[in-house]
Each structure stands twice: as structure tokens, then as C-alpha cells.
Protein backbone atom coordinates (compact mmCIF):
# COMPACT_ATOMS: atom_id res chain seq x y z
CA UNK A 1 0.00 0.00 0.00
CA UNK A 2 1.64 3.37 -1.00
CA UNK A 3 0.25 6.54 0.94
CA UNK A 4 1.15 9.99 0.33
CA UNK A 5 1.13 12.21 2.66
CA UNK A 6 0.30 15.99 1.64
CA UNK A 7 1.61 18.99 2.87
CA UNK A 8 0.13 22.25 1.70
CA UNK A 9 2.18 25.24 1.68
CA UNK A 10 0.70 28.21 4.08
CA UNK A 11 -0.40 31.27 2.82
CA UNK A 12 0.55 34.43 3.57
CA UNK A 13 -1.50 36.26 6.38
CA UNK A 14 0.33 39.26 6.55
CA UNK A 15 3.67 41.29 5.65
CA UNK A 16 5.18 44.18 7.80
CA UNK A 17 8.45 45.85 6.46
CA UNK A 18 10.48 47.59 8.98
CA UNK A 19 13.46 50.01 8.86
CA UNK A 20 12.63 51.26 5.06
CA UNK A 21 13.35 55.10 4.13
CA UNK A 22 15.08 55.33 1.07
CA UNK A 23 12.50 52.75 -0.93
CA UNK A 24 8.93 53.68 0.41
CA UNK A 25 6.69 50.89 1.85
CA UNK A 26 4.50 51.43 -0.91
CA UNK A 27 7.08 50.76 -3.46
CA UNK A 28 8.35 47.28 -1.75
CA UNK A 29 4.62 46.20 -0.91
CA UNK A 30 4.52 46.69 -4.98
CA UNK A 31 7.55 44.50 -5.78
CA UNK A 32 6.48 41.85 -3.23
CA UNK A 33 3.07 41.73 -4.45
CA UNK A 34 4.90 41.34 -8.50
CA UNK A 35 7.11 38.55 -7.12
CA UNK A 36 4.19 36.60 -5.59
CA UNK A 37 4.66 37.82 -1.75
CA UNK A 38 0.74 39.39 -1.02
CA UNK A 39 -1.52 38.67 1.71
CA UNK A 40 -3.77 35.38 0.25
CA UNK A 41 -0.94 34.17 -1.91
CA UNK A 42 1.02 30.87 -1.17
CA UNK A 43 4.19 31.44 0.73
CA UNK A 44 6.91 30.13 -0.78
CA UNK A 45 10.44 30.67 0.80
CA UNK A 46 12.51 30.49 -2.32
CA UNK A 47 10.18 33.62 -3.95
CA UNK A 48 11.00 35.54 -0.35
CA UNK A 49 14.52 34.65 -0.42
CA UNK A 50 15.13 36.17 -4.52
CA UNK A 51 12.93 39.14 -3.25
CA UNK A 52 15.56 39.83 -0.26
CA UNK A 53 18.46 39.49 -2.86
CA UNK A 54 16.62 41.86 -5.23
CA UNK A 55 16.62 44.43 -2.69
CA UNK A 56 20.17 44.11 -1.23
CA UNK A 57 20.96 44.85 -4.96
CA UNK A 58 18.69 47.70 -4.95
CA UNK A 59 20.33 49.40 -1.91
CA UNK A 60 23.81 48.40 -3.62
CA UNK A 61 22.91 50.31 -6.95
CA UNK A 62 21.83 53.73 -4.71
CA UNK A 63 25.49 52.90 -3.13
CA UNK A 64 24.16 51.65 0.40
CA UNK A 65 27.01 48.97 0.72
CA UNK A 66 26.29 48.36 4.25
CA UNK A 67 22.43 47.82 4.06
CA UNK A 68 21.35 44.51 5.35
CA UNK A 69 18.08 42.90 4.71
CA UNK A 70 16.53 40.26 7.12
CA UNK A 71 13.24 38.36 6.74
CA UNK A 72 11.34 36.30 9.31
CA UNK A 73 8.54 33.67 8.68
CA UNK A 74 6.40 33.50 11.90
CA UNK A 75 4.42 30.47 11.66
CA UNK A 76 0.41 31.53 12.62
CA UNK A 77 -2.76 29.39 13.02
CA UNK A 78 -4.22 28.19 10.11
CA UNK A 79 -1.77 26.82 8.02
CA UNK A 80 -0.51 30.47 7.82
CA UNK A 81 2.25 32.17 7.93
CA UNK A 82 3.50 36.10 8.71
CA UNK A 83 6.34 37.65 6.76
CA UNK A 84 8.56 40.12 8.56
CA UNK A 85 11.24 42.19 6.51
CA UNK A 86 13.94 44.24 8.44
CA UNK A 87 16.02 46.87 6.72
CA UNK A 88 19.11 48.58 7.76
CA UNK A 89 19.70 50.79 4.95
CA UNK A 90 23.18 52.03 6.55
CA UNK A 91 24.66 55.03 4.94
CA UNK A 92 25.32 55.83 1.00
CA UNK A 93 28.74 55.04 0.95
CA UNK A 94 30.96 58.69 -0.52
CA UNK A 95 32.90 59.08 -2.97
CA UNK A 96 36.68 59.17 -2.04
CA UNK A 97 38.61 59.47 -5.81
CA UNK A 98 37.71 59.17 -8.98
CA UNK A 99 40.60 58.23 -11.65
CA UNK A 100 40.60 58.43 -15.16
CA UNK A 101 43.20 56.45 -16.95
CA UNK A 102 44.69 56.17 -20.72
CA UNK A 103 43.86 59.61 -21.63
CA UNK A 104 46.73 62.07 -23.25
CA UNK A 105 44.75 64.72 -25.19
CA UNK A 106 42.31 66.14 -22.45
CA UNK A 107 43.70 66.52 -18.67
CA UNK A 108 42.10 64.31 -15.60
CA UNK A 109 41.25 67.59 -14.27
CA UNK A 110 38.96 68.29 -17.36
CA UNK A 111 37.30 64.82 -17.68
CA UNK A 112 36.64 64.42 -13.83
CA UNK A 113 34.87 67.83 -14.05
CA UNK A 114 32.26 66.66 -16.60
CA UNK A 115 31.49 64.37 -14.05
CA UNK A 116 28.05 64.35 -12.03
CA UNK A 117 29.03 62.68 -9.33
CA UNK A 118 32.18 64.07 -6.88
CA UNK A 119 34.89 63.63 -4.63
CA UNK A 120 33.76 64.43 -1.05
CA UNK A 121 34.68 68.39 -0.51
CA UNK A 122 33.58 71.17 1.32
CA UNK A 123 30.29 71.40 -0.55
CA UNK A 124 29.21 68.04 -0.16
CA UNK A 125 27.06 68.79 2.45
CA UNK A 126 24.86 70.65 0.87
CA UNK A 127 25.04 69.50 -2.61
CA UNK A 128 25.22 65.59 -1.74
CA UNK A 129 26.81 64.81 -4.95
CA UNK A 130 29.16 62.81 -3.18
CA UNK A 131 27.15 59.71 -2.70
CA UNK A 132 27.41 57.00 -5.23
CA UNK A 133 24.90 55.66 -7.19
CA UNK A 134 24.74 53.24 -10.43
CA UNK A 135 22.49 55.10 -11.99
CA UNK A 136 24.51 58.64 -11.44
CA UNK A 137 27.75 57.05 -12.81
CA UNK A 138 26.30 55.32 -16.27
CA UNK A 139 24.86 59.38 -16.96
CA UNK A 140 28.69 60.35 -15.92
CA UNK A 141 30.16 57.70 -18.02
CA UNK A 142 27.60 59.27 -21.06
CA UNK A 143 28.84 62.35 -20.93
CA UNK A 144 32.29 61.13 -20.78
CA UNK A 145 31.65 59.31 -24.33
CA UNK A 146 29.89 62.19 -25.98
CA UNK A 147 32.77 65.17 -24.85
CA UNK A 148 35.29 62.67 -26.68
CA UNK A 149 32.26 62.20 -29.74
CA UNK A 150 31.91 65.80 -29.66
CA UNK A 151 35.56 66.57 -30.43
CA UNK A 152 36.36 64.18 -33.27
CA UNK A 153 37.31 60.94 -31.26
CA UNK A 154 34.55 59.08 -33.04
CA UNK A 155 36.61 55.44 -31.83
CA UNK A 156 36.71 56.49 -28.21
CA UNK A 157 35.80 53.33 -26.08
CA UNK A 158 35.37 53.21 -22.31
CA UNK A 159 36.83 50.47 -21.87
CA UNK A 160 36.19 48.93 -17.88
CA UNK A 161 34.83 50.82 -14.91
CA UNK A 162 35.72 49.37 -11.53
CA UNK A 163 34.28 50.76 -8.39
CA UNK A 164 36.11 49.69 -5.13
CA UNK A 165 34.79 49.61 -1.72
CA UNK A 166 36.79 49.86 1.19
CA UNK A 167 36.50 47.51 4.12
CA UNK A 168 34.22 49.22 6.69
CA UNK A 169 31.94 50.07 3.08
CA UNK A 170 31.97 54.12 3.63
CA UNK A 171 34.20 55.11 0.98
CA UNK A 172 34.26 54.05 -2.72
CA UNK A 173 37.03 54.55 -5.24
CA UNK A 174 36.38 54.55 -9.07
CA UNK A 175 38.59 53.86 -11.46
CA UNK A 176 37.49 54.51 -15.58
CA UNK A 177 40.05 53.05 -18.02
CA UNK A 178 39.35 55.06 -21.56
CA UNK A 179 40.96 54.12 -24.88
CA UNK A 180 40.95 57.70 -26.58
CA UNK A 181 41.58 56.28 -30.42
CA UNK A 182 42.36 59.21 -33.14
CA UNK A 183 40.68 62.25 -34.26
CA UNK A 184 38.47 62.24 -37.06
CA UNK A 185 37.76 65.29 -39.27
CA UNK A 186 34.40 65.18 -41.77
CA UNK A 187 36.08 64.00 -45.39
CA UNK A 188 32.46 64.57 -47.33
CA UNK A 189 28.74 65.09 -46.54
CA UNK A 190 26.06 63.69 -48.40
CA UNK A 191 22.34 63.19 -48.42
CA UNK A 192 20.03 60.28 -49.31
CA UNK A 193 16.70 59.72 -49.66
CA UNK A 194 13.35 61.39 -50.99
CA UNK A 195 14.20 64.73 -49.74
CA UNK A 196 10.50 66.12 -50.69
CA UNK A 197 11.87 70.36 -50.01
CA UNK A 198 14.14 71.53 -52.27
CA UNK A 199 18.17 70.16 -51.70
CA UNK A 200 19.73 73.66 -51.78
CA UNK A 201 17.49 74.10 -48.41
CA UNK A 202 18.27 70.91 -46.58
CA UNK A 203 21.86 71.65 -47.74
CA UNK A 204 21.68 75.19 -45.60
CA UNK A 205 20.44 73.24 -42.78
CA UNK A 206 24.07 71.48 -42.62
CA UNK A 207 25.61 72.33 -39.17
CA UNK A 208 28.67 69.71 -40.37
CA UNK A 209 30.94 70.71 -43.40
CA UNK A 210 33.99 69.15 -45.04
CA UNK A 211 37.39 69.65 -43.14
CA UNK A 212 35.81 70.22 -39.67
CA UNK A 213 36.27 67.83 -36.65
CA UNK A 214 33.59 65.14 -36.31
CA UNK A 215 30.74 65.81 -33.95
CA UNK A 216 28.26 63.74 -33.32
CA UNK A 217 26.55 67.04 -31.39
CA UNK A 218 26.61 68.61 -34.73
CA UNK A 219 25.19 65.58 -36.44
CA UNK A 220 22.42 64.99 -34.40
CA UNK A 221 21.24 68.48 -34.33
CA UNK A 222 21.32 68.38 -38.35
CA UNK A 223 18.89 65.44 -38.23
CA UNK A 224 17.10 67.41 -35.70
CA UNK A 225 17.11 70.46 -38.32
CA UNK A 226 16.34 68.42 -41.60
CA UNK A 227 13.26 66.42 -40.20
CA UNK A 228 12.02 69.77 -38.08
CA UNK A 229 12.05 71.12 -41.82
CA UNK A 230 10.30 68.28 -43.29
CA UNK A 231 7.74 68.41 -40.69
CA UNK A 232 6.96 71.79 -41.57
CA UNK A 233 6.18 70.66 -45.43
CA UNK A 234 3.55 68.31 -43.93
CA UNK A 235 5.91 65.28 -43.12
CA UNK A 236 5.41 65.18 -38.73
CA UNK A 237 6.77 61.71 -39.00
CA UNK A 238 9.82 61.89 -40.74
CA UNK A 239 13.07 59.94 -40.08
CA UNK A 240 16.44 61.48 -40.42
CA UNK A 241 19.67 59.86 -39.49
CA UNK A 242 23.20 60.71 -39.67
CA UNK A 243 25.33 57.43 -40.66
CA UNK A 244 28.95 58.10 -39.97
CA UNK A 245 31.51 56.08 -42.18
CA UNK A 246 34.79 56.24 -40.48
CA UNK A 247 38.22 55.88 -42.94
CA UNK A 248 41.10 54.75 -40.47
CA UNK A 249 43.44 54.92 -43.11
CA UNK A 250 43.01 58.69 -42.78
CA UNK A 251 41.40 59.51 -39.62
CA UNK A 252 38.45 61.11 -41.97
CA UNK A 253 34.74 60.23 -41.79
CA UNK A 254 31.95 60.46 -44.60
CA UNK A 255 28.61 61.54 -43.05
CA UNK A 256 25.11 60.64 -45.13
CA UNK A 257 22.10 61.97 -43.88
CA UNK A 258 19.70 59.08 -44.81
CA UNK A 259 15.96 60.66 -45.06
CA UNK A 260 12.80 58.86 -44.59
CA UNK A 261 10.11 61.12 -45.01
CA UNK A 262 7.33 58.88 -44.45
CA UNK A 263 3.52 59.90 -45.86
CA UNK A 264 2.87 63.61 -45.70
CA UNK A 265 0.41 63.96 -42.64
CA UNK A 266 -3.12 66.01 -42.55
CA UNK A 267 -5.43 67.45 -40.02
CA UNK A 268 -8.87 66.15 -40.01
CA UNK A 269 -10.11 67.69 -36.82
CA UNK A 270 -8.31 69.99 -33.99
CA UNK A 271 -9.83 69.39 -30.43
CA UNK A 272 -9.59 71.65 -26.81
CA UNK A 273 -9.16 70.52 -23.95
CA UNK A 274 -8.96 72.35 -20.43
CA UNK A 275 -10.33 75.15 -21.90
CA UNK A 276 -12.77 76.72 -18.64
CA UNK A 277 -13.18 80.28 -20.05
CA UNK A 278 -12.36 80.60 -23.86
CA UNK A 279 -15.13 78.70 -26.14
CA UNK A 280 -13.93 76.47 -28.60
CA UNK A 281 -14.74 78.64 -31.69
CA UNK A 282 -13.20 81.79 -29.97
CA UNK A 283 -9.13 79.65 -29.62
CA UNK A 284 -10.57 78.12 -33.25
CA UNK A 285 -9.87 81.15 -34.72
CA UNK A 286 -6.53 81.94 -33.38
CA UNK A 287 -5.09 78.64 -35.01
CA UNK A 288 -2.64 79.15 -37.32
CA UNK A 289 -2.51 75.46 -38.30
CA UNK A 290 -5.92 74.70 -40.24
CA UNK A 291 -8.04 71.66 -40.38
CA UNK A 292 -8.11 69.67 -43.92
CA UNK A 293 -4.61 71.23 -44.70
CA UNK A 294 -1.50 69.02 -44.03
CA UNK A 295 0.15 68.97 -40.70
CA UNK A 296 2.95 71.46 -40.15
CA UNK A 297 5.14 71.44 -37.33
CA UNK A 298 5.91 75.33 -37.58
CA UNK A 299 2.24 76.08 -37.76
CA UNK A 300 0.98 74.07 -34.58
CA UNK A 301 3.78 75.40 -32.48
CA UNK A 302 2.81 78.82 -33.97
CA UNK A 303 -0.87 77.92 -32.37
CA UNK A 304 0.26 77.03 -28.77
CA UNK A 305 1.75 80.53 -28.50
């Protein structure tokens, strides 16, 4: 005779979460509830134990090294079971040095500057910007790229980022290991594409010319420019992108502005909304973009004003 024996798993009568300031109760009752953890579900410790991981990663990325997270299952009548989650958030651990390394054409003092994030000073109390955070050093790391994009180094590569702790987990060291590459200077400039305006106007609209220093800046705001000018012809959803075509041989890069202008756009109807004291007819008249007559970009921003 084989007999099984069955053990159901409790559920989960309640949760309290303790010690919580930086992450609001609100927020973690969110992410428990997502992972499965919510008063009525079935407890399961494995679920409980990823969500405590989850979170000491959380406090990690905001740079809370020392935060410790402790849960407690306290068994209740029933078959049930109460979930107890104590946080020590600790301190934001600060920000002792920060070292750039394998750069020769722009001085540490120059790169560490563009940075978000500092060194602990005299200002730190007030300004706070010397508490690490993930999040604060990939935006640091992005401006880092585009000041070297910006300036012709169209190859520049970050190349590691280590971030130290020291033992007692106050003070973190980071270390950013850059490989520069050569500078790059625009060899031609060309444009692709069904245009739809004239090309002697989308040609005055070029912000990059032969013989200057790459920029992606510069080539990003003339996509910006050509499909701003295509939207006022009617085309709102147009697509313009600068493809870069590096020649190492040279250190020179071809630029083609590809152009997509998609279908010419119209306005069937205009709508108000939030509009208490002005009837409809009365702002109707102050449009300068029309209904029937293809959308313009210059026109409805002409309207809002």
C-alpha cells in the first residue's frame, strides 16, 4: 500500500516591512506583491529569499554597501504564515577618488569635471553629490563618451569601470580606463533619400561641413534640423539619421544623412481641452494650423503661442 502524505504550503496572512526610508513601503509592498509575496498568496520561501536578494541589490545600486536585509517567517494558526522584513539601509557610501586612466589629449582635471558625481569636498554637504549611485555614474560615463564624440574621437571606447569599496563600506574609489583612439575630421557630406523640399534648403540646414572635426553634437542636431524642416512641409513623421563612415586609413569620416520622409500627414479635426473660459470657436480662430490642410510642425507650435 503506497500513501502519500500531503503537505500544503501556508499562505501568507500578513507582511510588515520595517526600517525602510530610502525605498517607500509602498514601493516594496509593490515588488512583493509582483514577485508573488501578497496577503492570500502561497508562501513560498525560495520567492521571499530572490525578493531579499533583489533588494540588497537595490540598496547596492543607490550605493548603500552596508544595508542589510533580514526576513522572518512567523508560523500563525491556520496553516498560515506572517512575513517580517527588516532593513538597515546604513549610509550611502561617498565618494573618495575618482581616476581616469589612458587619456593624453584632455587633462584628468577636465574629464573628472564633466562628471556628475564628486569627490567628497567642502560642498558636499549641501550639494550631496558625493554619494554614489549606479544610476549617477552610467549618466557620468555618457557624458564622458559624448565630450570625446563631440571633439572628433569618433573610436573612443570606455573600456572597464571598476568601483572599489573599502573595508568598513563608507568610501568608494572609481577607477574609468578610456581608450581615446584618433581624431576624425568630416572628409564629405552627403544626403540620401526622398528629400521632398528643395536640396539647396536641406543643404543650408548642414551644421557639419567638409574639413571640420567630427561631432556627433553637430550631427544629431542636423537630423534634428532636416526632419524639423520636413515636418513643416507636412511630413510630422519623418526619419532622419546621420550614418557616420569612419576611414582609419586617414582619420576622416563620410557623413550621409539618410531621409525617410514617411507619408505627408493632414489634419482632419483639432480638439480643446482644459479650456474653462475661452469657447472652442473663440481659440478656433486663433489657429494658425488649419483643419483639412496638411500637418505642419511650424504652424501648430505657432498655435500654442
Amino acid at each position: 500500500v503506497l500513501v502519500i502524505t500531503v503537505v500544503e504550503r501556508p499562505s501568507v496572512a500578513s507582511i510588515e516591512i520595517e526600517g525602510n526610508k530610502a525605498i517607500s513601503t509602498e514601493d516594496l509592498m509593490k515588488g512583493l506583491k509582483q514577485s508573488g509575496l501578497a496577503e492570500g498568496e502561497i508562501f513560498q520561501r525560495a520567492t521571499l529569499e530572490g525578493v531579499r536578494n533583489e533588494l540588497q541589490r537595490q540598496y547596492v545600486a543607490q550605493g548603500r554597501y552596508s544595508a542589510t536585509v533580514d526576513t522572518e517567517v512567523v508560523p500563525q494558526p491556520r496553516n498560515r504564515v506572517g512575513l517580517k522584513v527588516n532593513i538597515n539601509e546604513g549610509t550611502v557610501a561617498a565618494i573618495q577618488h575618482i581616476n581616469v586612466v589612458g587619456n593624453t589629449v584632455f587633462p584628468d582635471e577636465d574629464l573628472i569635471d564633466l562628471f556628475e558625481l564628486k569627490t567628497t569636498n567642502w560642498l558636499s554637504f549641501f550639494k550631496n553629490d558625493d554619494k554614489y549611485a549606479r544610476e549617477k555614474l552610467s549618466g557620468d560615463l555618457e557624458r564622458l563618451r559624448s565630450y570625446y564624440l563631440d571633439r572628433g574621437y569618433i573610436n573612443m571606447d570606455i573600456a572597464s569601470t571598476q568601483v572599489s569599496i573599502t573595508p568598513d563600506k563608507k568610501h568608494v574609489y572609481i577607477t574609468v580606463n578610456v581608450n581615446e583612439g584618433d581624431k576624425y575630421t568630416v572628409r564629405d557630406v552627403k544626403l540620401s533619400g526622398d528629400l521632398k523640399v528643395p536640396e539647396d534648403q536641406v543643404t543650408s540646414l548642414l551644421l557639419v561641413q567638409k574639413g571640420q572635426v567630427f561631432s556627433r553634437k553637430l550631427m544629431t542636431t542636423t537630423s534634428e534640423l532636416i526632419t524639423r524642416r520636413l515636418g513643416n512641409e507636412g511630413y510630422t513623421f519623418a526619419n532622419v539619421n546621420g550614418v557616420p563612415q569612419p576611414h582609419d586609413e586617414d582619420h576622416t569620416v563620410d557623413i550621409t544623412f539618410a531621409v525617410d520622409p514617411g507619408k505627408r500627414a493632414y489634419v482632419n479635426r483639432i480638439n480643446f481641452r482644459g479650456n474653462t473660459k475661452s469657447e472652442d470657436e473663440v481659440l478656433r480662430r486663433e489657429m494658425r494650423q488649419m483643419e483639412g490642410g496638411w500637418a505642419s510642425t511650424y504652424l501648430i507650435d505657432q498655435s500654442k503661442t
